[in-house]
N, C-alpha and C. Protein backbone atom coordinates (compact mmCIF):
# COMPACT_ATOMS: atom_id res chain seq x y z
N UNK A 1 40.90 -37.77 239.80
CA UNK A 1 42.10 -37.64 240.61
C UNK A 1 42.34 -36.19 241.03
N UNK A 2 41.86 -35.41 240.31
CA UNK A 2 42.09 -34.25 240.46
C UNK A 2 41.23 -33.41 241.41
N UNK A 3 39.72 -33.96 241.32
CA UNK A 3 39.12 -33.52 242.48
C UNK A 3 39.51 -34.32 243.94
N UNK A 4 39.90 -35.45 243.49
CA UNK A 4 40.86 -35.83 244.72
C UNK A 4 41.41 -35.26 245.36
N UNK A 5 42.82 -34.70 244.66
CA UNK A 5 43.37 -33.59 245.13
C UNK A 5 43.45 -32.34 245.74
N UNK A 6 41.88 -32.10 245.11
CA UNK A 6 41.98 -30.73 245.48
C UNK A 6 40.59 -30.62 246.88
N UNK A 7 40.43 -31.80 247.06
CA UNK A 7 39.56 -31.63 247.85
C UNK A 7 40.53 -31.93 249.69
N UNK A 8 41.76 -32.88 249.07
CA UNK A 8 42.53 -33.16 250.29
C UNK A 8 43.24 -31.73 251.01
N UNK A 9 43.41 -31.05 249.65
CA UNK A 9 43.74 -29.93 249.83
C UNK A 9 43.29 -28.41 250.67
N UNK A 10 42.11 -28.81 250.20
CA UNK A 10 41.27 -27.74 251.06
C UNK A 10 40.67 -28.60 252.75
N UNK A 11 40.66 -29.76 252.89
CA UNK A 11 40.79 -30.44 253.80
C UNK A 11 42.08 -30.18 254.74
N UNK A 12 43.07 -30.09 253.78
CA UNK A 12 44.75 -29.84 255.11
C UNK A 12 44.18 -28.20 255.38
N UNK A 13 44.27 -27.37 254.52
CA UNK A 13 43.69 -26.57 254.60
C UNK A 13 43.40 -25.79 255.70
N UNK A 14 42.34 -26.14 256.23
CA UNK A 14 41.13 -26.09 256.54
C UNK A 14 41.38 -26.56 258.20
N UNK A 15 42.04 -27.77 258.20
CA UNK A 15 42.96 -28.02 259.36
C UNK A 15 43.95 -27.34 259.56
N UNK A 16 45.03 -26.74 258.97
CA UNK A 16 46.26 -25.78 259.89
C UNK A 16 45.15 -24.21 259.85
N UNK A 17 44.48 -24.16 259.49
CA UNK A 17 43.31 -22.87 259.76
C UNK A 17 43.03 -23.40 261.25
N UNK A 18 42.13 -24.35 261.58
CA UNK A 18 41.62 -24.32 262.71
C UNK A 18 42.90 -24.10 263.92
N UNK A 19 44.44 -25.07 263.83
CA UNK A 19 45.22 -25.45 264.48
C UNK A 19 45.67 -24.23 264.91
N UNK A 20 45.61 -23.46 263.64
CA UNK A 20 46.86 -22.19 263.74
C UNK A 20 45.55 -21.15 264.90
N UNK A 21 44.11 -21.30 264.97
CA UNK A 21 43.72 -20.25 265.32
C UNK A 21 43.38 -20.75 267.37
N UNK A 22 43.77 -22.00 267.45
CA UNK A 22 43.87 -22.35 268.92
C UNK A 22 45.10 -21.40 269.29
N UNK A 23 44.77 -21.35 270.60
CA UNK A 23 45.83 -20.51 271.33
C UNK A 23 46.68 -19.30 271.06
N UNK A 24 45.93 -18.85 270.11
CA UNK A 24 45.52 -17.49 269.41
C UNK A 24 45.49 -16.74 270.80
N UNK A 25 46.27 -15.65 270.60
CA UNK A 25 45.77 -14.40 271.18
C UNK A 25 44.40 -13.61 270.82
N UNK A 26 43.41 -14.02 270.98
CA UNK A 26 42.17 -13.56 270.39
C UNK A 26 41.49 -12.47 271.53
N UNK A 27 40.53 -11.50 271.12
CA UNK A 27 39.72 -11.26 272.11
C UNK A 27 39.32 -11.77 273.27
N UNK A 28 39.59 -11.15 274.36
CA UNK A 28 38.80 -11.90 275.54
C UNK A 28 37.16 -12.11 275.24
N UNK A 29 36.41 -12.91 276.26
CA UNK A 29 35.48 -13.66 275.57
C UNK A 29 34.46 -12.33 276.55
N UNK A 30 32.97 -11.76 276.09
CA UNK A 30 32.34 -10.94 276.24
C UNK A 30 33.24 -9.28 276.57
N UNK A 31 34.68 -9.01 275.63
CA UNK A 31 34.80 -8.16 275.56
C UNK A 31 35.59 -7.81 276.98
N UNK A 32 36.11 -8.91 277.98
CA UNK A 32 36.35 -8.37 279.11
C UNK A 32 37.75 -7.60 278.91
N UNK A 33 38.11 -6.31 279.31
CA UNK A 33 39.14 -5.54 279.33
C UNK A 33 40.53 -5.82 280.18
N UNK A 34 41.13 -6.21 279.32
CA UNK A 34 42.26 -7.19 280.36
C UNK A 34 43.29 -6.19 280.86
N UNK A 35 43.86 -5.83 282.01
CA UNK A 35 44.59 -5.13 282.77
C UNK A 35 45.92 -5.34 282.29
N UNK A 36 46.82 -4.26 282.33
CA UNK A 36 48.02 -4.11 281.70
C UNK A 36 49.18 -5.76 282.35
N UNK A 37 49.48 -6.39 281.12
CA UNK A 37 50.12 -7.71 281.71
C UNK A 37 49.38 -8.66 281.57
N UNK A 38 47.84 -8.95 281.19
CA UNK A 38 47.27 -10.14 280.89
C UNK A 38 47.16 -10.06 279.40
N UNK A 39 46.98 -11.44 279.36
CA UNK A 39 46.86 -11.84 277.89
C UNK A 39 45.82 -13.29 278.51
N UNK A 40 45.20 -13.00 276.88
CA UNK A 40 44.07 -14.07 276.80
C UNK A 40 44.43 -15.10 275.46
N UNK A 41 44.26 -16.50 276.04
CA UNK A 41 44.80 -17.52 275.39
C UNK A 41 43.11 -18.50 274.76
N UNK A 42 42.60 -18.45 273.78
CA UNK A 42 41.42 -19.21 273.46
C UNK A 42 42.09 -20.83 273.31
N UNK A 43 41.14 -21.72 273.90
CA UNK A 43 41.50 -23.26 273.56
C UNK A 43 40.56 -24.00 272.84
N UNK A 44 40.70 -25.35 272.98
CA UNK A 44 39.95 -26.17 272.04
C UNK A 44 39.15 -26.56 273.37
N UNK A 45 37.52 -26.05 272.83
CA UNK A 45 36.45 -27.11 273.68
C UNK A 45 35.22 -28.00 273.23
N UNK A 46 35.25 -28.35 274.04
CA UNK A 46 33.99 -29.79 273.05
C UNK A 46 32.79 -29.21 272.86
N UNK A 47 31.85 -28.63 273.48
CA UNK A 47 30.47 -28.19 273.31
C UNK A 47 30.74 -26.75 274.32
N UNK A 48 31.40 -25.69 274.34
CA UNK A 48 31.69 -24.71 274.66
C UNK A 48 32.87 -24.10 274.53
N UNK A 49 32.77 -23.01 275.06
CA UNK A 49 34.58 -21.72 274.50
C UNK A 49 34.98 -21.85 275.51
N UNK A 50 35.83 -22.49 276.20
CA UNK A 50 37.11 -22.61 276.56
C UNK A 50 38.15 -21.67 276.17
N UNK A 51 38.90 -21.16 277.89
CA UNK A 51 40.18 -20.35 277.66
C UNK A 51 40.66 -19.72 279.05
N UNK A 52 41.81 -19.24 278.58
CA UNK A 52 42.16 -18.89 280.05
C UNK A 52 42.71 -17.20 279.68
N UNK A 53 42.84 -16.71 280.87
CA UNK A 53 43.24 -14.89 280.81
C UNK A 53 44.27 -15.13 281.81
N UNK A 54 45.83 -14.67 281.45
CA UNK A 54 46.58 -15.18 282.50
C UNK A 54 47.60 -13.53 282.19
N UNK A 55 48.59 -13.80 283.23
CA UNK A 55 49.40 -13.00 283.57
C UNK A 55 50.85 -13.94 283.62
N UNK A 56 51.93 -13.62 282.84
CA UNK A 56 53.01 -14.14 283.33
C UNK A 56 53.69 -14.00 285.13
N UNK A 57 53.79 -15.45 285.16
CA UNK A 57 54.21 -15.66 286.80
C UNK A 57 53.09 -15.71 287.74
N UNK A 58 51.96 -15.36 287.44
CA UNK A 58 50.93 -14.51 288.02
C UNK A 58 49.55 -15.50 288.30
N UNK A 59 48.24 -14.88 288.12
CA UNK A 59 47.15 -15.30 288.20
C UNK A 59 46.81 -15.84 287.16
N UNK A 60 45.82 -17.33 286.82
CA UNK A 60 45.41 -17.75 285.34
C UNK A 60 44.45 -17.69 286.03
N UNK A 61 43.14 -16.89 285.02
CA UNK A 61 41.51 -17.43 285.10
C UNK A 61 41.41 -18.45 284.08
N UNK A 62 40.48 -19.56 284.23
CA UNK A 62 39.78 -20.11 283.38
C UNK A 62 38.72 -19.71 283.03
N UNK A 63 38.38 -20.24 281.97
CA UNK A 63 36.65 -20.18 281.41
C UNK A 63 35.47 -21.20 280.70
N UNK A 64 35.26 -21.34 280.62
CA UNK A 64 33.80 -22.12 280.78
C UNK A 64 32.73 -21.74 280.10
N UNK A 65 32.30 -21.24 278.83
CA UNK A 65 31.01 -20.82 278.35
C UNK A 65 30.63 -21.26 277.19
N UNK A 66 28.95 -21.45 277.91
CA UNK A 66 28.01 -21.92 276.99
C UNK A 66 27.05 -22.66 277.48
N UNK A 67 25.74 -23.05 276.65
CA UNK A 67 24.58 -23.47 277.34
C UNK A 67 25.10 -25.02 278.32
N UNK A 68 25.81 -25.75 277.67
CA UNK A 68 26.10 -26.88 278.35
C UNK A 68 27.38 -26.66 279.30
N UNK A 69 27.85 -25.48 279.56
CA UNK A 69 28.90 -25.26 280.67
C UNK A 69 27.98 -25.25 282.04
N UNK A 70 26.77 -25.23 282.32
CA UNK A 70 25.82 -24.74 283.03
C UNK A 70 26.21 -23.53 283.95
N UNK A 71 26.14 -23.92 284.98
CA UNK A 71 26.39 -22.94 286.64
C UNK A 71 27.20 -23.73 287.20
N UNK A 72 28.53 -23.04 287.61
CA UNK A 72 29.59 -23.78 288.48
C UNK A 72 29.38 -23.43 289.75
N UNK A 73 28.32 -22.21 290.34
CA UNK A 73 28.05 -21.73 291.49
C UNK A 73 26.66 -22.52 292.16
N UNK A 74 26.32 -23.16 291.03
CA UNK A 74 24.67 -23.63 291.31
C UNK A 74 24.79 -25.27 290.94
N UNK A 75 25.82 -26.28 290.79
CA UNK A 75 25.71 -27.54 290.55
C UNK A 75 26.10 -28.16 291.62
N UNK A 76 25.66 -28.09 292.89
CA UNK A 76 26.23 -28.80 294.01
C UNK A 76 24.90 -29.55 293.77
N UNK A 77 24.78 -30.80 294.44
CA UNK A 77 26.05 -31.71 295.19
C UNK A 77 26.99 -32.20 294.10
N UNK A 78 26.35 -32.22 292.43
CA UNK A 78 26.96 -32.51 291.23
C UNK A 78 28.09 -32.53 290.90
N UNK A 79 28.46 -31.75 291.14
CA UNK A 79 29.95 -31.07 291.29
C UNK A 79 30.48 -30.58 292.27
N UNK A 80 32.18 -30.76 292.24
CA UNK A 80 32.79 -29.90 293.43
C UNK A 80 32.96 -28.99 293.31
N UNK A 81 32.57 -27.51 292.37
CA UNK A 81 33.42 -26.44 291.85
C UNK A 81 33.51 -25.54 293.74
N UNK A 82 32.53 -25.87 294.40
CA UNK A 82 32.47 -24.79 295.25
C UNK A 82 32.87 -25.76 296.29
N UNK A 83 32.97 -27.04 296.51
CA UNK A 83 33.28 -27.83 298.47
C UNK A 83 34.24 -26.68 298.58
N UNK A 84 33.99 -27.01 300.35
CA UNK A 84 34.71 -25.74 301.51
C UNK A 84 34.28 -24.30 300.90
N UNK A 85 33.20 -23.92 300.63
CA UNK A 85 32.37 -23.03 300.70
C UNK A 85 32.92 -21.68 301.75
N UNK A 86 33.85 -20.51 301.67
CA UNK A 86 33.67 -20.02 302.37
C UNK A 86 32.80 -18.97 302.45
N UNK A 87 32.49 -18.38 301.33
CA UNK A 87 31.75 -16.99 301.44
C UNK A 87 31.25 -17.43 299.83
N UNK A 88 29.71 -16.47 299.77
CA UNK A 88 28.88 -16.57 298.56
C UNK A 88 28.46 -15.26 298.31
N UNK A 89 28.70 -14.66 297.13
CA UNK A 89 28.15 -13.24 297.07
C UNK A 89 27.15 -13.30 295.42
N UNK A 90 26.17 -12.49 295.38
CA UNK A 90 25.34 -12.25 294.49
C UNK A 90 25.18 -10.80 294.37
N UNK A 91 25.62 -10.47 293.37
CA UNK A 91 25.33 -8.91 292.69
C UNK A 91 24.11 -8.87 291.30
N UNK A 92 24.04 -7.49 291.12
CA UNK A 92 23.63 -7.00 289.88
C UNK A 92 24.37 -6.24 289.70
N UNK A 93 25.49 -6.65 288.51
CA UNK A 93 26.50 -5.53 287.65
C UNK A 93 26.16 -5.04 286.55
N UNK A 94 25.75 -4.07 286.14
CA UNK A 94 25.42 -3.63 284.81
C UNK A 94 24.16 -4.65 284.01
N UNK A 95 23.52 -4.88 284.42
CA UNK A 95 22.17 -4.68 284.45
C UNK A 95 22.40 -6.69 284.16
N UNK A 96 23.28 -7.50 284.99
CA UNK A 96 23.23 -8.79 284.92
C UNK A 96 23.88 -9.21 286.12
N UNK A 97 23.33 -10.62 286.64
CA UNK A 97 23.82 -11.58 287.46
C UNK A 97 25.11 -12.08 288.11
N UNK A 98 25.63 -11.81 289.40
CA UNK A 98 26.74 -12.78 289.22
C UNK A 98 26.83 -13.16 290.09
N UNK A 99 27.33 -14.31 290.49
CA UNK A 99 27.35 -14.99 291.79
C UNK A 99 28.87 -15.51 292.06
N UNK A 100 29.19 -15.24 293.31
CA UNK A 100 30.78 -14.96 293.49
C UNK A 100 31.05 -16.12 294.80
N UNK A 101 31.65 -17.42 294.39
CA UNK A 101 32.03 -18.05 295.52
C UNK A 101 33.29 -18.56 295.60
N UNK A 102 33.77 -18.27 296.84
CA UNK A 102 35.06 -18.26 297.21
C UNK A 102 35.35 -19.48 298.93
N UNK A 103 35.99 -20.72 298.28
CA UNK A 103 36.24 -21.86 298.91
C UNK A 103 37.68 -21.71 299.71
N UNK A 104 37.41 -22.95 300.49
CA UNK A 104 38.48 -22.89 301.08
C UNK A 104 40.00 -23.29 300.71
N UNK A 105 39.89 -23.76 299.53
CA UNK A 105 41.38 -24.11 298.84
C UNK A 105 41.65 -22.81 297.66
N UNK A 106 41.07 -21.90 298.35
CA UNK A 106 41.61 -20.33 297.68
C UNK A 106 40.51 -20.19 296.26
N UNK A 107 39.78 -20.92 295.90
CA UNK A 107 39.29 -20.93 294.49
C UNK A 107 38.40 -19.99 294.30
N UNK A 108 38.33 -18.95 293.64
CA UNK A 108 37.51 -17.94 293.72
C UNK A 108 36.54 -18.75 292.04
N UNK A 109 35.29 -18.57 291.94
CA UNK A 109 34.71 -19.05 291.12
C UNK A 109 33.23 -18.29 290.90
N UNK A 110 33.11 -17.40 289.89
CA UNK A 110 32.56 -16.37 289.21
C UNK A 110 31.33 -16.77 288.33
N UNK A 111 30.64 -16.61 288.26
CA UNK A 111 29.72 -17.17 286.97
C UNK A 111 28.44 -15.87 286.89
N UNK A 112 28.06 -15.72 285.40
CA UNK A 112 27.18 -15.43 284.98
C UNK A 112 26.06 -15.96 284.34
N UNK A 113 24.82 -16.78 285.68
CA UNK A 113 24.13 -17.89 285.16
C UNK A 113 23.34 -17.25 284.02
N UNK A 114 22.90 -15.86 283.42
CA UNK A 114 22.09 -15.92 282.05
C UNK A 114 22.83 -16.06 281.09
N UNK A 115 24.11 -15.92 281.01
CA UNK A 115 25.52 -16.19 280.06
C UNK A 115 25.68 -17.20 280.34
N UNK A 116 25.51 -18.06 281.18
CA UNK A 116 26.08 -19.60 280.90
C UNK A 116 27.44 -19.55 280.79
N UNK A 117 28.29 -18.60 281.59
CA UNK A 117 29.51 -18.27 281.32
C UNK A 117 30.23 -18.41 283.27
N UNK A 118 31.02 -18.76 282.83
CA UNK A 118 31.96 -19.56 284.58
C UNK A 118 33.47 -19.47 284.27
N UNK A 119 34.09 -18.69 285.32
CA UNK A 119 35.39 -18.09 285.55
C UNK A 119 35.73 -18.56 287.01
N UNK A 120 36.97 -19.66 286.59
CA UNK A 120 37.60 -19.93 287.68
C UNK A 120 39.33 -19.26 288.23
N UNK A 121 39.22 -19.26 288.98
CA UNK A 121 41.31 -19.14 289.56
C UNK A 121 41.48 -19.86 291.04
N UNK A 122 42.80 -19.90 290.94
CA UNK A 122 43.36 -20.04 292.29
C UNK A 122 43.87 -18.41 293.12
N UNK A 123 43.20 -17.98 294.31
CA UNK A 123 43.68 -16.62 294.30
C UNK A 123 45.02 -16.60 295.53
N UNK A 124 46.05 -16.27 294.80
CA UNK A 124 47.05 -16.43 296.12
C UNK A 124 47.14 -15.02 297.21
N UNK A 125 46.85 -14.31 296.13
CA UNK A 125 47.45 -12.83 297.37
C UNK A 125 46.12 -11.73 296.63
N UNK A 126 45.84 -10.81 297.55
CA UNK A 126 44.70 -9.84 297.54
C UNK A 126 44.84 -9.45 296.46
N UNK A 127 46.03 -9.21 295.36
CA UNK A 127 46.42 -8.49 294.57
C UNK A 127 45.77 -8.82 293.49
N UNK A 128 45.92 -9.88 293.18
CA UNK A 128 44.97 -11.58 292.58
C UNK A 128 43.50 -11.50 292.14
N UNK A 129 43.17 -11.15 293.59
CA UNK A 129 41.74 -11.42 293.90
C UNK A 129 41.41 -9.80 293.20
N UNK A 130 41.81 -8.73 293.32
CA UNK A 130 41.17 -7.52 292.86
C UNK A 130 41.48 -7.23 291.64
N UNK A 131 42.34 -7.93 290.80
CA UNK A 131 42.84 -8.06 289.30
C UNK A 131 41.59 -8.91 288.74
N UNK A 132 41.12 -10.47 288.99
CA UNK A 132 39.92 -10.86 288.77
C UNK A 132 38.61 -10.51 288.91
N UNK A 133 38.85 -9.57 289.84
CA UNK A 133 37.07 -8.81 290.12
C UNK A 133 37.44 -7.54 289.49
N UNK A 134 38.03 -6.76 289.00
CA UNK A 134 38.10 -5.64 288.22
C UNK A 134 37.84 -6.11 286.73
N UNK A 135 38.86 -7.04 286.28
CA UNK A 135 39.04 -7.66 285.03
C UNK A 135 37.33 -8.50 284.33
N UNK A 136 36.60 -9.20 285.31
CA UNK A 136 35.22 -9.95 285.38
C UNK A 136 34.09 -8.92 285.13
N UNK A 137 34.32 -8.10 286.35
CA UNK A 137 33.23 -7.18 286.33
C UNK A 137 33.24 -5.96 284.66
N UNK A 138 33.89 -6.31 284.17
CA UNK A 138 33.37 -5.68 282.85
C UNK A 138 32.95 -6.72 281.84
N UNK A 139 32.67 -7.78 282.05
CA UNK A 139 32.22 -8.78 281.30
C UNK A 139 30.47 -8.88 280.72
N UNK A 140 30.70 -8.45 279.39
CA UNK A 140 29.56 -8.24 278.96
C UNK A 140 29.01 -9.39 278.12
N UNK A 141 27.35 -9.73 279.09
CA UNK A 141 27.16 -10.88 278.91
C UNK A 141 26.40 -11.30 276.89
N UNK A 142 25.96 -10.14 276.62
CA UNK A 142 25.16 -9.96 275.50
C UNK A 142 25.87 -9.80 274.14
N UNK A 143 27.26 -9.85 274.16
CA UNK A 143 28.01 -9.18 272.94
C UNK A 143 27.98 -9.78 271.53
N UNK A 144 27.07 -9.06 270.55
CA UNK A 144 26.70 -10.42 269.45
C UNK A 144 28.29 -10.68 269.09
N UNK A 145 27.67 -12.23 268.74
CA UNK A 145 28.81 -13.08 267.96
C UNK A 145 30.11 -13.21 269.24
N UNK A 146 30.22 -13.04 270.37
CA UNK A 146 31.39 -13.08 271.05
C UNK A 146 30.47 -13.15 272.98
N UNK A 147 30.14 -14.35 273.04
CA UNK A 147 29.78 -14.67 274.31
C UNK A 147 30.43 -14.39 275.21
């Protein structure tokens, strides 16, 4: 009875541990440097890290990483992440990949296909759009233990 007990125990445990550490103010995910006014919120995901970097009133990015998040810039016809396609950009930032597409229902959508890592928003005003490409572009794809 007693290992009963003590096993339910470390079981509840073990659960308000995980509960309490969702939606945690945690590190942004590869270290990205969040601009004065964002905060980064980690969530619960099924086979990847899930989360969003938001600003009160403001801009929310999402996120997306891991081997089974694939490419949100590279799964057409599969997916809709990109229909109404307006512009496609491809860089080398600091010595990695990124491919930058921006649709016609405002969705700016970011990914780093050797990170397996995908950043979405809705961008309403320029202000938006240069807070997410400042905030992204320090996103380091290699950071042990923190993808």
């Amino acid at each position: 009875m007693k290992i009963l007990r003590l096993a339910l125990f470390i079981f509840l445990a073990l659960c308000v541990t995980m509960i309490a550490a969702v939606g945690q103010e945690l590190p942004p995910p590869g270290l990205i440097n969040l601009l004065p006014g964002y905060h980064h919120r980690g969530e619960q995901g099924i086979d990847s890290r899930v989360g969003t970097i938001w600003k009160k009133n403001g801009l929310q990015i999402h996120y997306d990483i891991g081997e089974l998040a694939g490419n949100y810039t590279g799964c057409r016809p599969l997916c809709d992440w990109t229909d109404g396609e307006v512009w496609r950009k491809k860089q080398l930032i600091n010595g990695q990949q990124i491919i930058c597409v921006f649709t016609n229902k405002k969705r700016l959508v970011i990914s780093f296909p050797d990170a397996h890592a995908n950043f979405y928003a809705t961008i309403r005003t320029q202000q938006q759009l240069t807070d997410m490409l400042l905030m992204l572009f320090t996103f380091q794809s290699a950071v042990p233990g923190n993808p």
